[in-house]
N, C-alpha and C. Protein backbone atom coordinates (compact mmCIF):
# COMPACT_ATOMS: atom_id res chain seq x y z
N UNK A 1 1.18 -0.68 -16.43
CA UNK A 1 1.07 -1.23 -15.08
C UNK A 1 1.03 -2.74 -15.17
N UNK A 2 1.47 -3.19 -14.18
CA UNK A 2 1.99 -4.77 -14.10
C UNK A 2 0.00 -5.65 -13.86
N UNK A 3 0.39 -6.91 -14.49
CA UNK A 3 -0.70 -7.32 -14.06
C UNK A 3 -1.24 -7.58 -12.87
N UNK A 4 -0.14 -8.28 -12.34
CA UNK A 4 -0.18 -8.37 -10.55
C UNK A 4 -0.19 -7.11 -10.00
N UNK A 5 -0.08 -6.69 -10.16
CA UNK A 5 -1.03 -4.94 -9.58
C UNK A 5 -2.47 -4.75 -10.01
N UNK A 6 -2.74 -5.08 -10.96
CA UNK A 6 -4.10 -4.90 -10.86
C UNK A 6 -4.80 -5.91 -10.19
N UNK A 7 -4.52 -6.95 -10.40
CA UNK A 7 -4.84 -8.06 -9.48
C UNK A 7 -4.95 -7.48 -8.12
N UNK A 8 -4.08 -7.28 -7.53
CA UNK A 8 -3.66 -6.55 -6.17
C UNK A 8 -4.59 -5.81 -5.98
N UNK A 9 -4.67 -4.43 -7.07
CA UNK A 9 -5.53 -3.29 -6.69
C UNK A 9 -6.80 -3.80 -6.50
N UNK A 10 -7.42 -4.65 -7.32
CA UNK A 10 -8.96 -5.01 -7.46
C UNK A 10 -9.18 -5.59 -5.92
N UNK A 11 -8.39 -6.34 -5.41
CA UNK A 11 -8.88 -7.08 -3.88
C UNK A 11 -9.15 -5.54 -3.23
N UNK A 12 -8.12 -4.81 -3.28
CA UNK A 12 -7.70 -4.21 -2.18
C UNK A 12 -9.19 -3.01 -2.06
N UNK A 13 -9.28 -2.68 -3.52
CA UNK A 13 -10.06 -1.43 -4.28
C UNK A 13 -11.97 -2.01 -3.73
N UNK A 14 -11.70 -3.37 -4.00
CA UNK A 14 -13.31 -4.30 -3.45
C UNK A 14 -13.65 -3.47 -2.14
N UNK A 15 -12.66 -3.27 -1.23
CA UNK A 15 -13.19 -2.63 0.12
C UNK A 15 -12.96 -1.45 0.49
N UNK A 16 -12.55 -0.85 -0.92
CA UNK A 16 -12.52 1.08 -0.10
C UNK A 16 -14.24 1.43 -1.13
N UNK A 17 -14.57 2.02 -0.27
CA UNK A 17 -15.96 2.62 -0.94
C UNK A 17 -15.36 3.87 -1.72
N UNK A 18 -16.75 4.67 -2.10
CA UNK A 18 -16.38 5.79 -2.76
C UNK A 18 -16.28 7.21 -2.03
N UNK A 19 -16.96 7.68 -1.49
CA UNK A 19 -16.37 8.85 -1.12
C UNK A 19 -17.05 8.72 0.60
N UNK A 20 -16.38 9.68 1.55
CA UNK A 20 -16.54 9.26 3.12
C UNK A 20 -16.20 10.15 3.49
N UNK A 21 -16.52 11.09 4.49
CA UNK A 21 -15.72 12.09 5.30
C UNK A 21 -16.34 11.75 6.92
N UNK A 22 -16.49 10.24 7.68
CA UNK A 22 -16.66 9.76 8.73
C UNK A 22 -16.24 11.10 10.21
N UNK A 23 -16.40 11.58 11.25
CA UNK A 23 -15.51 12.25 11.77
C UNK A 23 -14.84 11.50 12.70
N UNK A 24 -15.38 10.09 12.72
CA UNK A 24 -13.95 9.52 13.21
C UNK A 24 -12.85 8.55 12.65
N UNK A 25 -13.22 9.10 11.44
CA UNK A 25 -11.53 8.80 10.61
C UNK A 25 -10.92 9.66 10.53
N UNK A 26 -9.83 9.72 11.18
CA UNK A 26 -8.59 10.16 11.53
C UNK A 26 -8.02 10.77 10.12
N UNK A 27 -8.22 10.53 8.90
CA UNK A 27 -7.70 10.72 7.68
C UNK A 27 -8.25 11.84 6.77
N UNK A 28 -9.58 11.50 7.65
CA UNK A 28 -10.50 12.77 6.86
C UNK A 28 -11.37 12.29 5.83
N UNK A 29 -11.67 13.70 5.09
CA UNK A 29 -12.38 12.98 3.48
C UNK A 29 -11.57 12.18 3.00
N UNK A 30 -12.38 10.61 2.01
CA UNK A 30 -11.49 9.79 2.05
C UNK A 30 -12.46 9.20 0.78
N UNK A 31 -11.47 9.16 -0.52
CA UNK A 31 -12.35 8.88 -1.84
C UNK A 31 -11.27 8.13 -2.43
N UNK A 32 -12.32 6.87 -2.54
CA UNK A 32 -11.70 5.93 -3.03
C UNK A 32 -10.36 5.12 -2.22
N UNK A 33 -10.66 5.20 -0.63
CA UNK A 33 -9.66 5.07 -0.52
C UNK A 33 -8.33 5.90 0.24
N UNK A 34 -8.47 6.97 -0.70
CA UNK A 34 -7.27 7.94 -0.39
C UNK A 34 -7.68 9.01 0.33
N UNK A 35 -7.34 9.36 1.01
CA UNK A 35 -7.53 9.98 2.44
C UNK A 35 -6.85 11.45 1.83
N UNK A 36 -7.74 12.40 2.25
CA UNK A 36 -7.24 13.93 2.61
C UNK A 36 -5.64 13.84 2.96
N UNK A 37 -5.30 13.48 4.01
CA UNK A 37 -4.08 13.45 4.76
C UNK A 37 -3.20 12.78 3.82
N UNK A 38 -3.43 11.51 3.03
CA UNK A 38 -2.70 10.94 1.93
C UNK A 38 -2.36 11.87 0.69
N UNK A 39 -3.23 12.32 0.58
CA UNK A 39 -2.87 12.99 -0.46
C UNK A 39 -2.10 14.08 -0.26
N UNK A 40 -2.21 15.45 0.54
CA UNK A 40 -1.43 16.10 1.32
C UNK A 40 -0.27 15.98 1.51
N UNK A 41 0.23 14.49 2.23
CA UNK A 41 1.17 13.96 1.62
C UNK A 41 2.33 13.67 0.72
N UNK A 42 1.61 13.26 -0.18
CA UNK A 42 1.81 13.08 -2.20
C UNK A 42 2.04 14.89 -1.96
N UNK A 43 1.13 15.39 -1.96
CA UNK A 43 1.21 17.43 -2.33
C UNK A 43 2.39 17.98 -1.73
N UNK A 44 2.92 16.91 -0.20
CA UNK A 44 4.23 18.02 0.10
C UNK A 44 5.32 18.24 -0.57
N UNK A 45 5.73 18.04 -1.68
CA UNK A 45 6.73 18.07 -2.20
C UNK A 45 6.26 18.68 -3.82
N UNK A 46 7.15 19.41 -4.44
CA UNK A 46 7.07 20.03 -5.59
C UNK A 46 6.87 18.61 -6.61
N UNK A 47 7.33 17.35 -6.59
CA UNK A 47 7.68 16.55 -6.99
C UNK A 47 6.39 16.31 -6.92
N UNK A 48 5.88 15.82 -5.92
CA UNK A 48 4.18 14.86 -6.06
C UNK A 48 3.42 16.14 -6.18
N UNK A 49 3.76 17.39 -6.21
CA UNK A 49 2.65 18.37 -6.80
C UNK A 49 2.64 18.32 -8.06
N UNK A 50 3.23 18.37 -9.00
CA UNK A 50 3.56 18.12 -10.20
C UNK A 50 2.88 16.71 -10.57
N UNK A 51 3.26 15.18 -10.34
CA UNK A 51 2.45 14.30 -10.40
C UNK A 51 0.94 14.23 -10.00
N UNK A 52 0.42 14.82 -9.25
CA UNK A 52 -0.91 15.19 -9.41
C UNK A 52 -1.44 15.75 -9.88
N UNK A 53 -0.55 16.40 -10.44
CA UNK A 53 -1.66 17.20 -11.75
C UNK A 53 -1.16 16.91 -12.53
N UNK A 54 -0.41 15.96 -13.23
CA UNK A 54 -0.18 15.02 -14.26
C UNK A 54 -1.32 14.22 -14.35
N UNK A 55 -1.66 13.99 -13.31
CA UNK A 55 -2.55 12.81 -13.13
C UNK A 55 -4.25 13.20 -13.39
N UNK A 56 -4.22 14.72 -13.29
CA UNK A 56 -5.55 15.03 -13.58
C UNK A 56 -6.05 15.72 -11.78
N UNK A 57 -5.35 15.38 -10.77
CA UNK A 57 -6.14 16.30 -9.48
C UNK A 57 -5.48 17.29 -9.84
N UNK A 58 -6.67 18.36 -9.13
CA UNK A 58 -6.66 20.02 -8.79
C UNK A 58 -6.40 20.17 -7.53
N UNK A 59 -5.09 20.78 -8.19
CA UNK A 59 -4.53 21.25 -6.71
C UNK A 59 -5.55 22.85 -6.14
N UNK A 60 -5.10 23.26 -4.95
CA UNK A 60 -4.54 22.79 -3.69
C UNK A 60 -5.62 21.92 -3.16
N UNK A 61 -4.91 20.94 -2.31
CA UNK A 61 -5.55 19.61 -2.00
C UNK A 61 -6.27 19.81 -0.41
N UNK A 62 -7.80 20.06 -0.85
CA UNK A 62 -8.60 20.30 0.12
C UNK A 62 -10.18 19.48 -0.34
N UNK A 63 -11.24 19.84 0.70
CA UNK A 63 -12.52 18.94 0.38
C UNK A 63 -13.05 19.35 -1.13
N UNK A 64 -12.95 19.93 -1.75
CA UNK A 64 -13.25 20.35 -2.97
C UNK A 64 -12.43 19.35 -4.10
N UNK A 65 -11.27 19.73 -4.01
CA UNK A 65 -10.58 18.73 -4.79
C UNK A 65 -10.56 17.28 -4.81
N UNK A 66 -10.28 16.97 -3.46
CA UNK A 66 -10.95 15.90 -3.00
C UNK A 66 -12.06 14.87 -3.45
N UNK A 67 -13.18 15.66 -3.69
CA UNK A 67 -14.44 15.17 -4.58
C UNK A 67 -14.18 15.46 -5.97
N UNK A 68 -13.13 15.68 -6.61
CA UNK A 68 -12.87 15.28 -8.23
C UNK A 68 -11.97 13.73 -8.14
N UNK A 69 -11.54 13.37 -6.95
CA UNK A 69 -10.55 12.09 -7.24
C UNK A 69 -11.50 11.08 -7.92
N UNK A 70 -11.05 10.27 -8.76
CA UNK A 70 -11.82 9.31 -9.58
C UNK A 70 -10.83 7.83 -9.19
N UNK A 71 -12.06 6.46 -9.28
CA UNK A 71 -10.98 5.35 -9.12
C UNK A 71 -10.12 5.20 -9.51
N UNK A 72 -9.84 6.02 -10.91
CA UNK A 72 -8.25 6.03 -11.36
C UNK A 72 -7.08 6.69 -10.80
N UNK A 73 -7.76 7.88 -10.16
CA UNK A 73 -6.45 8.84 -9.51
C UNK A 73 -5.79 7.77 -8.45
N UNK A 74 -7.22 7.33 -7.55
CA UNK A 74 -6.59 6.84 -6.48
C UNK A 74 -5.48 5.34 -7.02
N UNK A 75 -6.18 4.71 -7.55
CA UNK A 75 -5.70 3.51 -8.19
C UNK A 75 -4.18 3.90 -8.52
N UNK A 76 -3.81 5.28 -9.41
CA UNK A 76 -2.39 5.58 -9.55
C UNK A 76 -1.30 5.79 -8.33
N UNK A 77 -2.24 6.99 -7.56
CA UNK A 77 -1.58 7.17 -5.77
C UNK A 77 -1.20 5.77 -5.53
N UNK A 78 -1.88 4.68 -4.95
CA UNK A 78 -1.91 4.07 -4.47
C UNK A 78 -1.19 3.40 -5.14
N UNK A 79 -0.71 2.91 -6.66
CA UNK A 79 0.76 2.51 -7.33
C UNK A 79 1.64 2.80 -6.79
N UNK A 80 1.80 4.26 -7.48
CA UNK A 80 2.81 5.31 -7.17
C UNK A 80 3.54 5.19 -5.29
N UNK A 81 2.25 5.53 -4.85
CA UNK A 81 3.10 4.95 -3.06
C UNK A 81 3.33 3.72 -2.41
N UNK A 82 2.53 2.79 -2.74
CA UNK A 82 2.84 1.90 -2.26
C UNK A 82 3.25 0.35 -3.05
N UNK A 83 2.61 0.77 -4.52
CA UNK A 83 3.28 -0.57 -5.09
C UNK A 83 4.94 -0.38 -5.35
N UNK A 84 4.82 0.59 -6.14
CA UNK A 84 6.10 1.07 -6.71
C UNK A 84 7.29 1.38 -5.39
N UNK A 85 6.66 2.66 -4.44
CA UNK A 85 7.73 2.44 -3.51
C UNK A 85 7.98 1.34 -3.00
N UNK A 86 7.70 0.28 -2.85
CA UNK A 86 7.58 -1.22 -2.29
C UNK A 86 8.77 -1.89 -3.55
N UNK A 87 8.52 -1.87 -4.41
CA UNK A 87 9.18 -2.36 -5.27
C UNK A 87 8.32 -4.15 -5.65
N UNK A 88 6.88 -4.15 -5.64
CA UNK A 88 6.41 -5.11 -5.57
C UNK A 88 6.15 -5.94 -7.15
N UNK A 89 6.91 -5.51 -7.91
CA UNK A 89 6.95 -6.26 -9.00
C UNK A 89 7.99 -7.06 -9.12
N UNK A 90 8.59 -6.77 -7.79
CA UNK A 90 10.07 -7.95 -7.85
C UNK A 90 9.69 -8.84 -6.92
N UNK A 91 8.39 -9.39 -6.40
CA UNK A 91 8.23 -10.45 -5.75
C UNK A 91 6.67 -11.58 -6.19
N UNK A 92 7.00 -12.30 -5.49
CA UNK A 92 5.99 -13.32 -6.46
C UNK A 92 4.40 -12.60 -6.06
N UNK A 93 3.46 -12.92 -6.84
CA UNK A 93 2.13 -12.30 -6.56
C UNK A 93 1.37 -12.17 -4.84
N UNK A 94 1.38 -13.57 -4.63
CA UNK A 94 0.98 -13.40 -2.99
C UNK A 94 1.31 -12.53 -2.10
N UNK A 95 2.44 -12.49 -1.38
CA UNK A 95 3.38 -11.87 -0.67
C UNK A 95 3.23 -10.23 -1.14
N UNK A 96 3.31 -9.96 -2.60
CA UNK A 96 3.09 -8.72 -2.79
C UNK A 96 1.67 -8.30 -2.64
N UNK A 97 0.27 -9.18 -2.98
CA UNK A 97 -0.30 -8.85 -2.82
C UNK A 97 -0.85 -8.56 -1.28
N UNK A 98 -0.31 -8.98 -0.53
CA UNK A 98 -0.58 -9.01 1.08
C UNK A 98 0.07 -8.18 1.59
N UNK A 99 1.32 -7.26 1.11
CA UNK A 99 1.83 -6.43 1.41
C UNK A 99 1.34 -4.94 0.98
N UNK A 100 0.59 -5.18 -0.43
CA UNK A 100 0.37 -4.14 -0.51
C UNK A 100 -1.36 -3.65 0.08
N UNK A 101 -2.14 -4.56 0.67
CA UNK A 101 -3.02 -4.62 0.85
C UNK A 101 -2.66 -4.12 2.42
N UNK A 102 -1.64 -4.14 2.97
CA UNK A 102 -2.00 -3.79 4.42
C UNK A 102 -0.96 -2.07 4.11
N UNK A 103 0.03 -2.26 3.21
CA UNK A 103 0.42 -1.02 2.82
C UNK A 103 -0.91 0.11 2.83
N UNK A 104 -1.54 -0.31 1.74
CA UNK A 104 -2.86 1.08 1.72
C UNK A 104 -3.44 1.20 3.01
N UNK A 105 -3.50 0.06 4.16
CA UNK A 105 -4.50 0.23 4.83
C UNK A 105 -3.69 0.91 6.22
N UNK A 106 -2.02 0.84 6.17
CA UNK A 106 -0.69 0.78 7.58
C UNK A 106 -0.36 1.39 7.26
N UNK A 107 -0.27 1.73 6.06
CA UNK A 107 1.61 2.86 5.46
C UNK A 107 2.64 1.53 5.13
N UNK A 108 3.40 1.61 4.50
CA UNK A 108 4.60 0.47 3.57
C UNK A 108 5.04 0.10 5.22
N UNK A 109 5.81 0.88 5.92
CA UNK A 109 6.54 0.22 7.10
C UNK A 109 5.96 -0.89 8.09
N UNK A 110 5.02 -0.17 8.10
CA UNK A 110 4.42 -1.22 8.93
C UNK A 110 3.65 -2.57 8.37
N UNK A 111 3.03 -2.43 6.71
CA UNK A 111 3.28 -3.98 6.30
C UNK A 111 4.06 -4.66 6.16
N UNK A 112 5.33 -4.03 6.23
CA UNK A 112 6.70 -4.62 6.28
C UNK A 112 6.90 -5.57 7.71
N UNK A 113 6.54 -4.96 8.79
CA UNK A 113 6.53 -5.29 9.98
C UNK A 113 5.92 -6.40 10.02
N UNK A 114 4.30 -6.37 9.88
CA UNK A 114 3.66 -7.69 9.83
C UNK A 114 4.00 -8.67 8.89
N UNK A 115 4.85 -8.46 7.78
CA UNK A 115 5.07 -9.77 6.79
C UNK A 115 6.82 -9.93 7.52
N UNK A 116 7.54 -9.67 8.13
CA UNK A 116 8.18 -9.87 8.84
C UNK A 116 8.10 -10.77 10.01
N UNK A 117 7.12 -10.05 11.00
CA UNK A 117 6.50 -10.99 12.05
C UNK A 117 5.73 -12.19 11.16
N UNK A 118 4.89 -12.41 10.57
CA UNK A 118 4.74 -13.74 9.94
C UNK A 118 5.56 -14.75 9.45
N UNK A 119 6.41 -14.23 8.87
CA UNK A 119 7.18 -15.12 8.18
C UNK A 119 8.23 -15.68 9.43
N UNK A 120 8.67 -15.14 10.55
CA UNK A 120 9.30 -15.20 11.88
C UNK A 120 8.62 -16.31 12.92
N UNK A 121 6.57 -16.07 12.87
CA UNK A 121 6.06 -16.89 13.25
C UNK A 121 6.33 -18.60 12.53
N UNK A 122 6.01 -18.15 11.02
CA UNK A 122 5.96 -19.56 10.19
C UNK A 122 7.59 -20.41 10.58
N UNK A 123 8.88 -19.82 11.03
CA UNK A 123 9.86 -20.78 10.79
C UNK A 123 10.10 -21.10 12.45
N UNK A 124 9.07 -20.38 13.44
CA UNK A 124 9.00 -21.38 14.36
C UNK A 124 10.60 -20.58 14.83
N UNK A 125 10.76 -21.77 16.37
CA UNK A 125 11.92 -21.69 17.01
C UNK A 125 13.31 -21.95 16.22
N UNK A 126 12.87 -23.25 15.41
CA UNK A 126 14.31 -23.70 14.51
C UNK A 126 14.57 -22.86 13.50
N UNK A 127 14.04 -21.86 12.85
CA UNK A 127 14.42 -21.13 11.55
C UNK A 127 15.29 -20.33 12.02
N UNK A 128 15.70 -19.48 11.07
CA UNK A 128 16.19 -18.57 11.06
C UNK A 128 15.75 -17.15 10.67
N UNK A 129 15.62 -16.14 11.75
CA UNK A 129 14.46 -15.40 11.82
C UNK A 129 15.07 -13.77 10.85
N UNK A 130 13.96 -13.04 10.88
CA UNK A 130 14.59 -11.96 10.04
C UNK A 130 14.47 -10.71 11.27
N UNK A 131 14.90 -9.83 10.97
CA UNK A 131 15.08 -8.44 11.88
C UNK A 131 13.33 -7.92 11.40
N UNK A 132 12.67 -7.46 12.36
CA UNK A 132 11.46 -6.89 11.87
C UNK A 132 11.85 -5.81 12.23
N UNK A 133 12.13 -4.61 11.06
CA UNK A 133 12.50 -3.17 11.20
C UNK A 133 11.86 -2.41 10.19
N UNK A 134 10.74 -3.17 9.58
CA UNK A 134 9.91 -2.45 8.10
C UNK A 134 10.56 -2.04 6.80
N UNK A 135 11.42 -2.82 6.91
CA UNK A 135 12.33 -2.51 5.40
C UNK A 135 12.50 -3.52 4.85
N UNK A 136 12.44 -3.36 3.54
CA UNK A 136 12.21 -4.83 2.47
C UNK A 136 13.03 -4.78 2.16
N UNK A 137 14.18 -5.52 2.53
CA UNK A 137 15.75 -5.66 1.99
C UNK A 137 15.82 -6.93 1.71
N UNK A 138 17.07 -7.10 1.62
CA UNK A 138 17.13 -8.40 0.58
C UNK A 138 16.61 -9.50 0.91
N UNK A 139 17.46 -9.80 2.54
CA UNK A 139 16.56 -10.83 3.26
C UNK A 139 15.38 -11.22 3.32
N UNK A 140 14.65 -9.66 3.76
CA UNK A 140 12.93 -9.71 3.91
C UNK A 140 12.27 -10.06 2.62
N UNK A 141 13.07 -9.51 1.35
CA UNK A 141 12.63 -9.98 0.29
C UNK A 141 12.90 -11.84 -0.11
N UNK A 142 13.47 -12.17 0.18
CA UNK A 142 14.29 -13.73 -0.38
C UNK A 142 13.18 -14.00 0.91
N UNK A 143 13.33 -14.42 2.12
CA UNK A 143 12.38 -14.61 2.65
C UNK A 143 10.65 -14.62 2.85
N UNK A 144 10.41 -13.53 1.72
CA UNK A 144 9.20 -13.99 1.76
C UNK A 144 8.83 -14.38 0.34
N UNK A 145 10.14 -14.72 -0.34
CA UNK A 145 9.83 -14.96 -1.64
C UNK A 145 9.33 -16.61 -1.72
N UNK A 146 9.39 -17.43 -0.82
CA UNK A 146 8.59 -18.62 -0.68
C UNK A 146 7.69 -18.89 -1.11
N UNK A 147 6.97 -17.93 -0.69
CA UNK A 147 5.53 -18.03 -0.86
C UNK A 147 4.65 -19.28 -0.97
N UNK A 148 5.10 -19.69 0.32
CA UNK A 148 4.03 -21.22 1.29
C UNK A 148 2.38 -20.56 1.24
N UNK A 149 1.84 -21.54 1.26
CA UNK A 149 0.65 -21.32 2.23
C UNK A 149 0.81 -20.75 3.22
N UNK A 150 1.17 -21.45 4.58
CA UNK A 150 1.69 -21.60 5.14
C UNK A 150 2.06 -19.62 5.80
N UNK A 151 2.90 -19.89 4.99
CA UNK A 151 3.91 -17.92 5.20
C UNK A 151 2.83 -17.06 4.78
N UNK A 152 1.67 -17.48 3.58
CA UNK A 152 0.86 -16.03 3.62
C UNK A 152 -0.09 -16.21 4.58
N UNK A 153 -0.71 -17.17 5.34
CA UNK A 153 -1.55 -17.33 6.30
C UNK A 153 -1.04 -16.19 7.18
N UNK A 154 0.46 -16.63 7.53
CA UNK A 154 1.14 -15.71 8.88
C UNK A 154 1.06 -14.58 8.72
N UNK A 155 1.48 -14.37 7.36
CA UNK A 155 1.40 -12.74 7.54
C UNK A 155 0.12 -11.74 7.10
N UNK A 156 -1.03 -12.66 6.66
CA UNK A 156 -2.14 -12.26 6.88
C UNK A 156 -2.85 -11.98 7.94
């Protein structure tokens, strides 16, 4: 794992507690982070069933299992979906780290959205603005590859 991911994870990891089943989180039991519904998720497919129990969870993914996730499982999920699907080792540390920090907390699309809308705020009327549609394409990528002050304020 990249260093700037752990970097990343540690901010992000500082504010998920350890285990929670609130009843008004919407997500459910939620350890380390990773939410019942997240994981479920990861489980719909033969593909992330298999990676979770690579990883050490017991399937089928209910409150029982749930309370075996360890900071590492989640720490991998939370690679696995949102660094990696992000593709955040191809951008400079900031930007990724701000993306992936609202990733765990939005889902990838919609940090896409807000580092979109920021970077749209930062160039003002005279820039040249990007499409905010939650996809990190080339543009959205070269664009927030700046990495001003400035641009991570915005999209913080």
């Amino acid at each position: 794992m990249s260093d700037n991911f752990h970097r990343a994870h540690a901010f992000t990891a500082h504010w998920e507690g350890g285990f929670s089943d609130h009843p008004a989180d919407t997500g459910g039991l939620t350890a380390y982070g990773a939410s019942i519904k997240f994981v479920q998720g990861i489980a719909a497919t033969q593909q992330g069933r298999d990676w979770l129990q690579r990883i050490g969870f017991r399937l089928p993914v209910n409150k029982a299992s749930m309370r075996s996730v360890t900071p590492d499982m989640a720490e991998a999920m939370f690679k696995r979906e949102f660094w990696d699907r992000l593709r955040l080792d191809d951008m400079p540390f900031r930007p990724a780290c701000a993306l992936y920090d609202a990733a765990v907390n939005s889902g990838c699309a919609q940090s896409v959205k807000l580092a979109q809308r920021g970077y749209n705020a930062c160039v003002g009327p005279y820039g040249v603005k990007i499409e905010v549609d939650g996809i990190l394409g080339p543009r959205t990528r070269a664009s927030l590859a700046c990495d001003t002050d400035a641009l991570i304020r915005a999209v913080i």
